[in-house]
Protein backbone atom coordinates (compact mmCIF):
# COMPACT_ATOMS: atom_id res chain seq x y z
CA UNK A 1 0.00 0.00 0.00
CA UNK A 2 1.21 3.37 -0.64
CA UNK A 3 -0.45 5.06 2.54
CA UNK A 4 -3.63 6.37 1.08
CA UNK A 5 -5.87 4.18 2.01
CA UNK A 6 -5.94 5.39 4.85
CA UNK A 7 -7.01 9.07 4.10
CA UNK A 8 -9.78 7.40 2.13
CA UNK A 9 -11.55 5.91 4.86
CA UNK A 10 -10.64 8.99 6.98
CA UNK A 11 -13.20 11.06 4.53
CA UNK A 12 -15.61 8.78 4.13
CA UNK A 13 -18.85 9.08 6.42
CA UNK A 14 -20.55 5.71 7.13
CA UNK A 15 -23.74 7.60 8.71
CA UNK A 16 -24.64 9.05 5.35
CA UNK A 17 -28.35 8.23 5.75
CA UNK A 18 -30.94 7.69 3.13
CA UNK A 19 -32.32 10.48 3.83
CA UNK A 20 -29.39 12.85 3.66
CA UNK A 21 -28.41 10.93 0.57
CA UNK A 22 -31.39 11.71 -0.98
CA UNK A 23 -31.67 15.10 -0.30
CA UNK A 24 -28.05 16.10 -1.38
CA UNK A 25 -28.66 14.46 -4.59
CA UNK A 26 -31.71 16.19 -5.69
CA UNK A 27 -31.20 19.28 -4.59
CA UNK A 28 -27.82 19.48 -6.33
CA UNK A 29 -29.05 17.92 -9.38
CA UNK A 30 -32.41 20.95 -9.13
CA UNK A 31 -30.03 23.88 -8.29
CA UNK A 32 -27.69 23.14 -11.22
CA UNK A 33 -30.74 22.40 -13.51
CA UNK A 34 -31.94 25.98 -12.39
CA UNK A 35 -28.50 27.58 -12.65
CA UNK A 36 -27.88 26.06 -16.31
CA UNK A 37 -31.65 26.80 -17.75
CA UNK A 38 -33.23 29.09 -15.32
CA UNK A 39 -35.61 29.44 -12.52
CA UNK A 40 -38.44 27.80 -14.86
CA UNK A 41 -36.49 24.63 -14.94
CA UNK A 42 -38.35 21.63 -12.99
CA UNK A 43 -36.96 18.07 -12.30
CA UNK A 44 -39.29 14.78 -13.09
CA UNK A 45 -38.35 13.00 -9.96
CA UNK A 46 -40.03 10.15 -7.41
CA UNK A 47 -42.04 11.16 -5.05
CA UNK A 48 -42.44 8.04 -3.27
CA UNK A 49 -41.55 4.22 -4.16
CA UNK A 50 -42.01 1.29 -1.60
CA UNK A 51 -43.57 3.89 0.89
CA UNK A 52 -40.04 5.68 0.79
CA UNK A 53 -39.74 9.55 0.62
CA UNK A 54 -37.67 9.72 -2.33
CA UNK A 55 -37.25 13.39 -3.51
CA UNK A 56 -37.43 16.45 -1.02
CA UNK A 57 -41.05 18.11 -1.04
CA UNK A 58 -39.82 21.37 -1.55
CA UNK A 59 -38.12 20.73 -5.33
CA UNK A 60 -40.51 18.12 -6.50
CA UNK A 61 -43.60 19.80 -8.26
CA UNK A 62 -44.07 16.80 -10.93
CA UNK A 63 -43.17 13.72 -9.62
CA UNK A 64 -43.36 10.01 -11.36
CA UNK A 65 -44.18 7.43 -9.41
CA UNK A 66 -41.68 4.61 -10.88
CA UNK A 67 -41.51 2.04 -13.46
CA UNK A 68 -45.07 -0.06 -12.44
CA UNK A 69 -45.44 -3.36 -14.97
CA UNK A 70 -48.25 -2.65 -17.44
CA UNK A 71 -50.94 -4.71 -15.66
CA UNK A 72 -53.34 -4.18 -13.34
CA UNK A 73 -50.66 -4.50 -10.52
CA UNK A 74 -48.98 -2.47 -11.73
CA UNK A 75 -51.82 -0.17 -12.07
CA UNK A 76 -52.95 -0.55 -8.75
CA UNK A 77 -49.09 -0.44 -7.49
CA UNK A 78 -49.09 3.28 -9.15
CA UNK A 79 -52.39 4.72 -7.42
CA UNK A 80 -51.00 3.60 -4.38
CA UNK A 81 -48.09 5.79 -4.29
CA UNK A 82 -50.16 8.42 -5.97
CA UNK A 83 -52.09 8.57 -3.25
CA UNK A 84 -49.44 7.96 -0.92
CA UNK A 85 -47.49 11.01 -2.52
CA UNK A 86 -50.69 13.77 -1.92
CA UNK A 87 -50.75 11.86 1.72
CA UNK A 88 -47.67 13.07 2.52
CA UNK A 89 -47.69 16.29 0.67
CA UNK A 90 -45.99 16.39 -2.80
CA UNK A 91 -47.74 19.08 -5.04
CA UNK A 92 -48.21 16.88 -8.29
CA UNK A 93 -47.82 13.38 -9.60
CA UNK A 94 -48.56 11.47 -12.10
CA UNK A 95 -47.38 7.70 -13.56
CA UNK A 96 -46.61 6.24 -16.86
CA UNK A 97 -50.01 5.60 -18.94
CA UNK A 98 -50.29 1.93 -19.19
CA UNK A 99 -47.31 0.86 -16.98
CA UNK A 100 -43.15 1.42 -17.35
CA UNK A 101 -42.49 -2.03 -18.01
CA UNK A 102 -44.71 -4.05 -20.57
CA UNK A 103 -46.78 -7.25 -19.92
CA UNK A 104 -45.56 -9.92 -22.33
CA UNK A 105 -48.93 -11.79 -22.05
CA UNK A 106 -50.91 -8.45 -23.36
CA UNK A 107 -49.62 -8.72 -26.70
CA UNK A 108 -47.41 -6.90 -29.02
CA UNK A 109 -48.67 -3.35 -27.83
CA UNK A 110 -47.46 -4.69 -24.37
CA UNK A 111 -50.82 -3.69 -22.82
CA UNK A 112 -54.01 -4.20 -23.07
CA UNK A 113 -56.70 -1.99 -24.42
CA UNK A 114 -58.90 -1.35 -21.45
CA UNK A 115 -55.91 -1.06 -19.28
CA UNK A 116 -54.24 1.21 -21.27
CA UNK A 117 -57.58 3.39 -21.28
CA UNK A 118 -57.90 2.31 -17.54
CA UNK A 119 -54.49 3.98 -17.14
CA UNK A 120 -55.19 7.29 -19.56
CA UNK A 121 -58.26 8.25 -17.26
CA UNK A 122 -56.32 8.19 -13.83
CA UNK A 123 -53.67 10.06 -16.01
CA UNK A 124 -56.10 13.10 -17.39
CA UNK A 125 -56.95 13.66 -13.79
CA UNK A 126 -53.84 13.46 -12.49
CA UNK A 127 -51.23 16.39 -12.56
CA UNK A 128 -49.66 15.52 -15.58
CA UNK A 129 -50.26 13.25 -18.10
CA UNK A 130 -47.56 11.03 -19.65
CA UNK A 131 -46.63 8.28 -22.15
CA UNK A 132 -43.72 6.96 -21.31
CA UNK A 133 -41.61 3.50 -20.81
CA UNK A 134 -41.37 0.18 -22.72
CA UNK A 135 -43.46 -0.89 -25.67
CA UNK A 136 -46.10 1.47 -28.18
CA UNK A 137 -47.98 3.61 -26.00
CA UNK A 138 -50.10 6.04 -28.56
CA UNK A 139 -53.47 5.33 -28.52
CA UNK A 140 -53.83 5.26 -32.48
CA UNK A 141 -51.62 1.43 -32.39
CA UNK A 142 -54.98 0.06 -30.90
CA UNK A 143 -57.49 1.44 -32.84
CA UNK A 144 -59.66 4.56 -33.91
CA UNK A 145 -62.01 3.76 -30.84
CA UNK A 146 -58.96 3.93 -28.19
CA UNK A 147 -57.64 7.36 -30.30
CA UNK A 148 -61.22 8.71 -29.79
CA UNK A 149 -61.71 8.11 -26.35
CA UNK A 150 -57.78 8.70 -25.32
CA UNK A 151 -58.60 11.84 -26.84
CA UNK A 152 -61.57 13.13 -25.00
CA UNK A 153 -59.58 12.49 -22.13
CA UNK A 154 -56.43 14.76 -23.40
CA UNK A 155 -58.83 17.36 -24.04
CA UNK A 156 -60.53 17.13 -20.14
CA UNK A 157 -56.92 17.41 -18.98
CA UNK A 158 -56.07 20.28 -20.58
């Protein structure tokens, strides 16, 4: 050894909590956001996930609430930190439309219809509405009737 090894373990802090962990990271990563684009600039960040506080309160105004499976788990695994997130006081959430992760079983559009417009309702009245993760997501790959009614709910949203 060349006598540094020492030194390293002499900086390192074992008691770095979760919490602290957490809250160093995204406020760094929101203060340089705001520094580089301006005071506009907003971070997509968790909320909650497996009824941990992920992101501090104070910097998370849209938060996702993780990569759920695109079944009705993972549906109901979504609302639950939804509603766990305006519990413990985040301003706005909102999940991936029809699950992160697709459902092999649900066929090639990795979802099924009626979850996927299961998923878009909870969406439109949700802070924001997204389409995002694994698979086709746009409501036109199922059919006209999905891009009608997907639709109607973009327009309540808005």
């Amino acid at each position: 050894a060349d006598g540094t090894d020492p030194y390293i373990i002499e900086v390192l802090d074992p008691r770095v909590t979760w919490e602290r962990y957490r809250t160093a990271y995204y406020n760094d990563t929101f203060q340089i956001l705001r520094r580089l684009v301006g005071p506009d600039a907003l971070i997509m960040s968790r909320p909650v996930d497996s009824d941990l506080d992920y992101s501090p309160r104070d910097i998370v105004f849209m938060g996702w609430v993780g990569d759920e499976d695109g079944t009705y788990n993972g549906l109901k695994t979504a609302l639950r930190y939804m509603l766990e997130s305006g519990r413990r006081g985040y301003v706005g959430f909102g999940s991936d439309i029809g699950g992160y992760r697709t459902d092999p079983k649900a066929g090639t559009l990795g979802r099924t219809k009626e979850l996927f417009l299961r998923w878009t309702a909870i969406g439109a009245l949700s802070s924001f509405m997204e389409n995002g993760g694994g698979g086709e997501h746009l409501p036109w790959n199922f059919d006209n009737e999905t891009t009608d009614i997907y639709r109607s709910w973009v327009n309540l949203h808005y």
